[in-house]
N, C-alpha and C. Protein backbone atom coordinates (compact mmCIF):
# COMPACT_ATOMS: atom_id res chain seq x y z
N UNK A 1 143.03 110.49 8.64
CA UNK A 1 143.60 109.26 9.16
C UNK A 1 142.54 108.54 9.99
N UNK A 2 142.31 107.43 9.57
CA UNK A 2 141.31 106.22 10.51
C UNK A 2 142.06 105.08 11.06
N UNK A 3 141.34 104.84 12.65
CA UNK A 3 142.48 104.13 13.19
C UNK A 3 141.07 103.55 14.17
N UNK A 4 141.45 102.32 13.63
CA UNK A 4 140.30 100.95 13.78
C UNK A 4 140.77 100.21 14.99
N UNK A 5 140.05 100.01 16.48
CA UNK A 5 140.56 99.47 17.23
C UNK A 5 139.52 98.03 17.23
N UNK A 6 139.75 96.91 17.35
CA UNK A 6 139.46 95.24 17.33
C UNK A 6 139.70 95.28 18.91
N UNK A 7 138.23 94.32 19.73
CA UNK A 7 138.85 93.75 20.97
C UNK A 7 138.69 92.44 20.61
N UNK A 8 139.38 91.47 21.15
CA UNK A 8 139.21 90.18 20.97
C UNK A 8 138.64 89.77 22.07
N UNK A 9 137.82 89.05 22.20
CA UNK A 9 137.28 88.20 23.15
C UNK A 9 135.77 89.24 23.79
N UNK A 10 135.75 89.96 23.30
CA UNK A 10 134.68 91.02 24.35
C UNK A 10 133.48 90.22 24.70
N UNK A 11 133.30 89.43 23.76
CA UNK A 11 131.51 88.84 23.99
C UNK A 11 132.35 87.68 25.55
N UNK A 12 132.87 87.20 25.04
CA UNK A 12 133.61 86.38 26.65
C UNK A 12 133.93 87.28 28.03
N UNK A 13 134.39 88.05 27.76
CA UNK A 13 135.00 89.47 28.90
C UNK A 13 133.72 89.73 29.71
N UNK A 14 132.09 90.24 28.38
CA UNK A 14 131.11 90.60 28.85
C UNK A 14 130.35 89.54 29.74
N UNK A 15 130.57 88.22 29.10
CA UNK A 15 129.41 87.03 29.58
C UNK A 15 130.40 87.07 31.23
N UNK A 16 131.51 86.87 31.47
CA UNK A 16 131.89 86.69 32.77
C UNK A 16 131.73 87.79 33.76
N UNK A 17 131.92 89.31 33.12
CA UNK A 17 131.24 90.08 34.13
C UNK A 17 129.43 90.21 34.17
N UNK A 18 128.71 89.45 33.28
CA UNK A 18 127.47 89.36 33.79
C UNK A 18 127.56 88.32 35.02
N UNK A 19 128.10 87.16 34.89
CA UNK A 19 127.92 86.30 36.20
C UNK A 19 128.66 86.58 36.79
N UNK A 20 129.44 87.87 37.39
CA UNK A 20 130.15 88.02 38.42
C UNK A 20 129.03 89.03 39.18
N UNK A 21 128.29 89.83 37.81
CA UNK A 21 127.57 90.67 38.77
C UNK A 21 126.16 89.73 39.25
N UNK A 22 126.10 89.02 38.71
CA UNK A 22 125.08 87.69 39.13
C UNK A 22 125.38 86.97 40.43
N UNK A 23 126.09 86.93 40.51
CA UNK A 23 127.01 86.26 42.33
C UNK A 23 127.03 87.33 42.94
N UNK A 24 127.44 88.26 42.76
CA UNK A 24 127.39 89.49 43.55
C UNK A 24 126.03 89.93 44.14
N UNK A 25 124.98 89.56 42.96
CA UNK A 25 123.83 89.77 43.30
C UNK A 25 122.80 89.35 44.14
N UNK A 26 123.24 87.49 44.20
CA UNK A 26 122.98 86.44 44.92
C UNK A 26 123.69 86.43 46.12
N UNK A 27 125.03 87.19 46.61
CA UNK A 27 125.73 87.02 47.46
C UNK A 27 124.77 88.60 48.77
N UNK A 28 124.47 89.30 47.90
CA UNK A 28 123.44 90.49 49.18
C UNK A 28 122.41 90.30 49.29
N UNK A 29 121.44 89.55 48.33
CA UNK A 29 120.25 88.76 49.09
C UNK A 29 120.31 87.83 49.94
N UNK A 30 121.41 87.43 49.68
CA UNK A 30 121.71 85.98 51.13
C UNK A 30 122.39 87.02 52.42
N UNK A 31 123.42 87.61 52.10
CA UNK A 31 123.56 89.06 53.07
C UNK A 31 122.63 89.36 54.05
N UNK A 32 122.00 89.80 53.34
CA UNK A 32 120.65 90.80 53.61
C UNK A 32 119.38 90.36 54.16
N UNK A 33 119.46 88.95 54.01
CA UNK A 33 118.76 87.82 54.83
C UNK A 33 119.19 87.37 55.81
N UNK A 34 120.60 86.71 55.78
CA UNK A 34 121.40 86.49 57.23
C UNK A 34 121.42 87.80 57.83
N UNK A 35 121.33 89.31 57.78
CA UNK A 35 121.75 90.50 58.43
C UNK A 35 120.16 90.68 58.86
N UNK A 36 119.35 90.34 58.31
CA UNK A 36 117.72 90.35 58.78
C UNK A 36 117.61 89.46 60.06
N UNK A 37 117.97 88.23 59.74
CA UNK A 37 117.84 87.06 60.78
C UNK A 37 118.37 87.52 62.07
N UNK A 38 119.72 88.42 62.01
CA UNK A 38 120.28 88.82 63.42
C UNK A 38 119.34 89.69 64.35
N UNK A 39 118.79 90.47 63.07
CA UNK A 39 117.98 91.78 63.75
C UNK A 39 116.58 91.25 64.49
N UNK A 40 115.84 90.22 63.72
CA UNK A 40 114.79 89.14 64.57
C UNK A 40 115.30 88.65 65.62
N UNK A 41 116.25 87.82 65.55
CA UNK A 41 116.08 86.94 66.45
C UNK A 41 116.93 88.16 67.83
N UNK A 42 117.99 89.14 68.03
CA UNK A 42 117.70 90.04 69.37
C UNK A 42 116.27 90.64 69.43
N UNK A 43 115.68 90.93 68.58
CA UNK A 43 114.20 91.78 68.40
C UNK A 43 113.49 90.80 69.66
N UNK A 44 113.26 89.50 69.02
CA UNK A 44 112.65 88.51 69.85
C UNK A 44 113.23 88.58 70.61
N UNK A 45 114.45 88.46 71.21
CA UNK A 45 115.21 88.34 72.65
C UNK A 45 114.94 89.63 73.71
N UNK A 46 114.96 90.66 72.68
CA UNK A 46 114.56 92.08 73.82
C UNK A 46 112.83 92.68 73.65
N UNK A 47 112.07 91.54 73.46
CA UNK A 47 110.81 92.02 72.93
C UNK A 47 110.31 91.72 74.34
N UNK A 48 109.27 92.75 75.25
CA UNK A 48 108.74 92.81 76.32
C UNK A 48 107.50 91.71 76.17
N UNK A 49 107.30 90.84 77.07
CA UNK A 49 105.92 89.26 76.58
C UNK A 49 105.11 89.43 77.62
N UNK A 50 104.06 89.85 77.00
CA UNK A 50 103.27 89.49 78.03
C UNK A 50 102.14 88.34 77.79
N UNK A 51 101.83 88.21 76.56
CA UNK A 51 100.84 87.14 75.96
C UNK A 51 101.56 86.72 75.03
N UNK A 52 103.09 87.39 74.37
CA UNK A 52 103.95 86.63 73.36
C UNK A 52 103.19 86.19 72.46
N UNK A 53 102.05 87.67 71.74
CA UNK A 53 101.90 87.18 70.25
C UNK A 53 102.96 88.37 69.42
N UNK A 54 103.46 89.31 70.32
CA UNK A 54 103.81 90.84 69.88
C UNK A 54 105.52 89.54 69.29
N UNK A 55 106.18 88.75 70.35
CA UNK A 55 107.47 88.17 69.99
C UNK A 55 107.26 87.62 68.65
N UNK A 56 106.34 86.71 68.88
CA UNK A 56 106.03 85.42 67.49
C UNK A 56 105.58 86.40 66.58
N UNK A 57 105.43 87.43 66.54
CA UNK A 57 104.74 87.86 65.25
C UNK A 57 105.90 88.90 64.53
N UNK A 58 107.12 89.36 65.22
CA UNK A 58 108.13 89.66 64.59
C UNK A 58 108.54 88.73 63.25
N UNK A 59 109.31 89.44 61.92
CA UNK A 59 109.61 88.62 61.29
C UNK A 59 109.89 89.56 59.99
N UNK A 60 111.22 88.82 59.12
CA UNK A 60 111.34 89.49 58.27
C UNK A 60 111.68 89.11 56.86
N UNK A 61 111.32 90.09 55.83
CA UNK A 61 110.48 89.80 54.53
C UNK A 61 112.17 90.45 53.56
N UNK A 62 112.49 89.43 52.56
CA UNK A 62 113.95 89.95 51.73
C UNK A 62 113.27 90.10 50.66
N UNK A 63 113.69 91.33 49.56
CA UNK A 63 113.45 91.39 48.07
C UNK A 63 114.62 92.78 47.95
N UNK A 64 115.02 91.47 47.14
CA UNK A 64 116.47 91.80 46.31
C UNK A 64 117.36 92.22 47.89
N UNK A 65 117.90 93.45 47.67
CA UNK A 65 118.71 93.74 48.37
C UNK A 65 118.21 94.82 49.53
N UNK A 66 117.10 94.41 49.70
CA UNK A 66 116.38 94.96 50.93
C UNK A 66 115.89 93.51 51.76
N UNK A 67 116.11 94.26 53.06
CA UNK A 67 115.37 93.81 54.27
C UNK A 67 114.57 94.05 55.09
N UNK A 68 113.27 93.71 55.48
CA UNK A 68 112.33 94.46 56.09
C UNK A 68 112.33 93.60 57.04
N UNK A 69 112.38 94.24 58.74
CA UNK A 69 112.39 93.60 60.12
C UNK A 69 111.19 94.48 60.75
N UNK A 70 110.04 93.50 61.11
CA UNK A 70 108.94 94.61 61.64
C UNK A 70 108.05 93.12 62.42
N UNK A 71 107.09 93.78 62.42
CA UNK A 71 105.33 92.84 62.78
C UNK A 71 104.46 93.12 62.49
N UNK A 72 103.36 93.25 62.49
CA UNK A 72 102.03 93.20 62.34
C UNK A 72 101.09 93.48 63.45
N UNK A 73 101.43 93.86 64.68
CA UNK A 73 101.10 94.12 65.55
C UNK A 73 100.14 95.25 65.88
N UNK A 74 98.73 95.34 65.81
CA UNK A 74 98.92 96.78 65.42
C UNK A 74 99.22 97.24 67.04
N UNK A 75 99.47 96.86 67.89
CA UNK A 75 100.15 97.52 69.17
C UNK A 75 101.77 97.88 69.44
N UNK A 76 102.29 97.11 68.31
CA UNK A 76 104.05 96.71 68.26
C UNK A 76 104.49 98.70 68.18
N UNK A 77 103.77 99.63 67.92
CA UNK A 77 104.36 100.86 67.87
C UNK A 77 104.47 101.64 68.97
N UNK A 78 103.31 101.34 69.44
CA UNK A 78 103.25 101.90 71.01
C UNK A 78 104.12 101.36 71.88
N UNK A 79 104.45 99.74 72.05
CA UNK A 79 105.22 98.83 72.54
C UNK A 79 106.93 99.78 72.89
N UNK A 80 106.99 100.12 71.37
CA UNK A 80 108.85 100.28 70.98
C UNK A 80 108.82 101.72 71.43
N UNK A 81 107.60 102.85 71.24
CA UNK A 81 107.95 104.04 71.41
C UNK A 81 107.03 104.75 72.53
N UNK A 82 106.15 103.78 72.86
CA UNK A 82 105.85 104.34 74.39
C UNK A 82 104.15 105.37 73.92
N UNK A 83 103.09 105.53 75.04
CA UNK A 83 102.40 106.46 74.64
C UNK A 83 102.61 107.38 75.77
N UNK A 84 101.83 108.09 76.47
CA UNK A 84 101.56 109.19 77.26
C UNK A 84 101.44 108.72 78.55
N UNK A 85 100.75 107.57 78.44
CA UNK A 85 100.69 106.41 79.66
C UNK A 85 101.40 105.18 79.98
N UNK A 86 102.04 105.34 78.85
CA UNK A 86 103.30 103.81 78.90
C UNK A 86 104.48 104.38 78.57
N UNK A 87 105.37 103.72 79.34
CA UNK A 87 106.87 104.17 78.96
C UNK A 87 107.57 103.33 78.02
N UNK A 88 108.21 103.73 77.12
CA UNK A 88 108.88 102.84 75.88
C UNK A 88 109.42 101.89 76.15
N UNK A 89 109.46 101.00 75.40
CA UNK A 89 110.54 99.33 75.67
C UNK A 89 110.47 98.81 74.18
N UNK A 90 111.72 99.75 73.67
CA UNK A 90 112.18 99.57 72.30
C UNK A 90 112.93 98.00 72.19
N UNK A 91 112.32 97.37 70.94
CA UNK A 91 113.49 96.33 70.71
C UNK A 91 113.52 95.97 69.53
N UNK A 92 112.91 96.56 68.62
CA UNK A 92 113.30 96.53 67.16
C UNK A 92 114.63 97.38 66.90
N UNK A 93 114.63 98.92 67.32
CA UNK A 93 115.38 99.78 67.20
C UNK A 93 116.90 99.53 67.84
N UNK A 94 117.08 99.08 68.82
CA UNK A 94 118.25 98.81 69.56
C UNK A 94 119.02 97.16 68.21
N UNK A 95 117.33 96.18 68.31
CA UNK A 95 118.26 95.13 67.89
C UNK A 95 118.60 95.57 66.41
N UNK A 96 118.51 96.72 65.60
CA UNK A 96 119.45 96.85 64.23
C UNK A 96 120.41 97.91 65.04
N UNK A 97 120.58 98.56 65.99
CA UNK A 97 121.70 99.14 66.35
C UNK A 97 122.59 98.68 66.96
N UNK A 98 122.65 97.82 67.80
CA UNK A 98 123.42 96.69 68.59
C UNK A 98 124.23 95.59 67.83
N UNK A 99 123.59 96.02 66.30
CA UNK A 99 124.31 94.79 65.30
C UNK A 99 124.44 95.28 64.38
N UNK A 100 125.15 96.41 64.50
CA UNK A 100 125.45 97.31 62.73
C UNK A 100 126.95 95.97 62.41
N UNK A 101 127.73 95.59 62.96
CA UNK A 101 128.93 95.83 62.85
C UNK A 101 128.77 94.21 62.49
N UNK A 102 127.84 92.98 63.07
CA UNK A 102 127.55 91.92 62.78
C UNK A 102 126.83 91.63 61.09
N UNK A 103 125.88 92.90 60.92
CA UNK A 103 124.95 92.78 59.98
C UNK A 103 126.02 93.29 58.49
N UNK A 104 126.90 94.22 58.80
CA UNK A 104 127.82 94.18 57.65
C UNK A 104 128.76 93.20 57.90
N UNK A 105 128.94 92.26 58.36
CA UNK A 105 130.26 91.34 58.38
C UNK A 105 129.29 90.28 57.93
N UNK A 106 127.89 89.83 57.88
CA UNK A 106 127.33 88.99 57.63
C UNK A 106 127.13 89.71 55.83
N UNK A 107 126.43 90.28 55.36
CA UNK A 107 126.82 90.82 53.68
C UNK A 107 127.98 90.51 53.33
N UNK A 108 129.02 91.33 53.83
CA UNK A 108 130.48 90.69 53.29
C UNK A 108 130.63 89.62 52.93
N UNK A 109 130.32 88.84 54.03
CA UNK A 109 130.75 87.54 53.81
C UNK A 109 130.09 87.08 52.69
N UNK A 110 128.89 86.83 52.86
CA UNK A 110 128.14 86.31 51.70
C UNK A 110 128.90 86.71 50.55
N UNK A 111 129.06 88.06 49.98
CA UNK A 111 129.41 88.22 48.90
C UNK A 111 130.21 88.18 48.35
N UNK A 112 131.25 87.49 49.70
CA UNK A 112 132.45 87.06 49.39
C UNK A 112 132.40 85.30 48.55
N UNK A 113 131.18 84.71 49.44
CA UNK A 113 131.62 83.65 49.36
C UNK A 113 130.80 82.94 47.81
């Protein structure tokens, strides 16, 4: 016994879940950029200045569904985690912890919208 199943419409079914996962896709790079932007701009707000190239040189880089929040500093490590002779004054680390709860409500949204 052979028993032949027909979908109708599949090539339509398929083309709309490609552009749903296409918006979806576009909706966590914009995410993931607005959830970057939060983490800069406290970074800059709790960044210790003393010549304020360590602030201005914060900044962050999106591809795809990553976010990278850092500097170029080559002093910015010692800055956040302190050496033997300096005591720490973290503000990269606090500003993505201080905004877990902002940085997923900012993704959501996007990918809502």
């Amino acid at each position: 016994m052979n028993v032949s199943v027909t979908i109708n419409g599949a090539e339509n079914a398929i083309g709309i879940l490609d552009e749903l996962q296409e918006s979806i896709n576009e909706g966590i790079t914009r995410g993931v950029s607005e959830a970057g932007e939060i983490v800069v701009t406290e970074a800059k707000a709790n960044c210790p200045v003393d010549t304020g190239n360590l602030r201005a040189s914060i900044n962050k880089q999106v591809s795809g569904n990553t976010c990278t929040v850092g500097t170029n500093c080559e002093y910015a490590g010692y800055v956040e985690f302190g050496t033997y002779k300096m005591a720490a004054q973290p503000y990269l680390v606090p500003a993505l912890l201080n905004n877990v709860d902002a940085i997923v409500s900012a993704v959501t949204e996007a990918i809502k919208s």
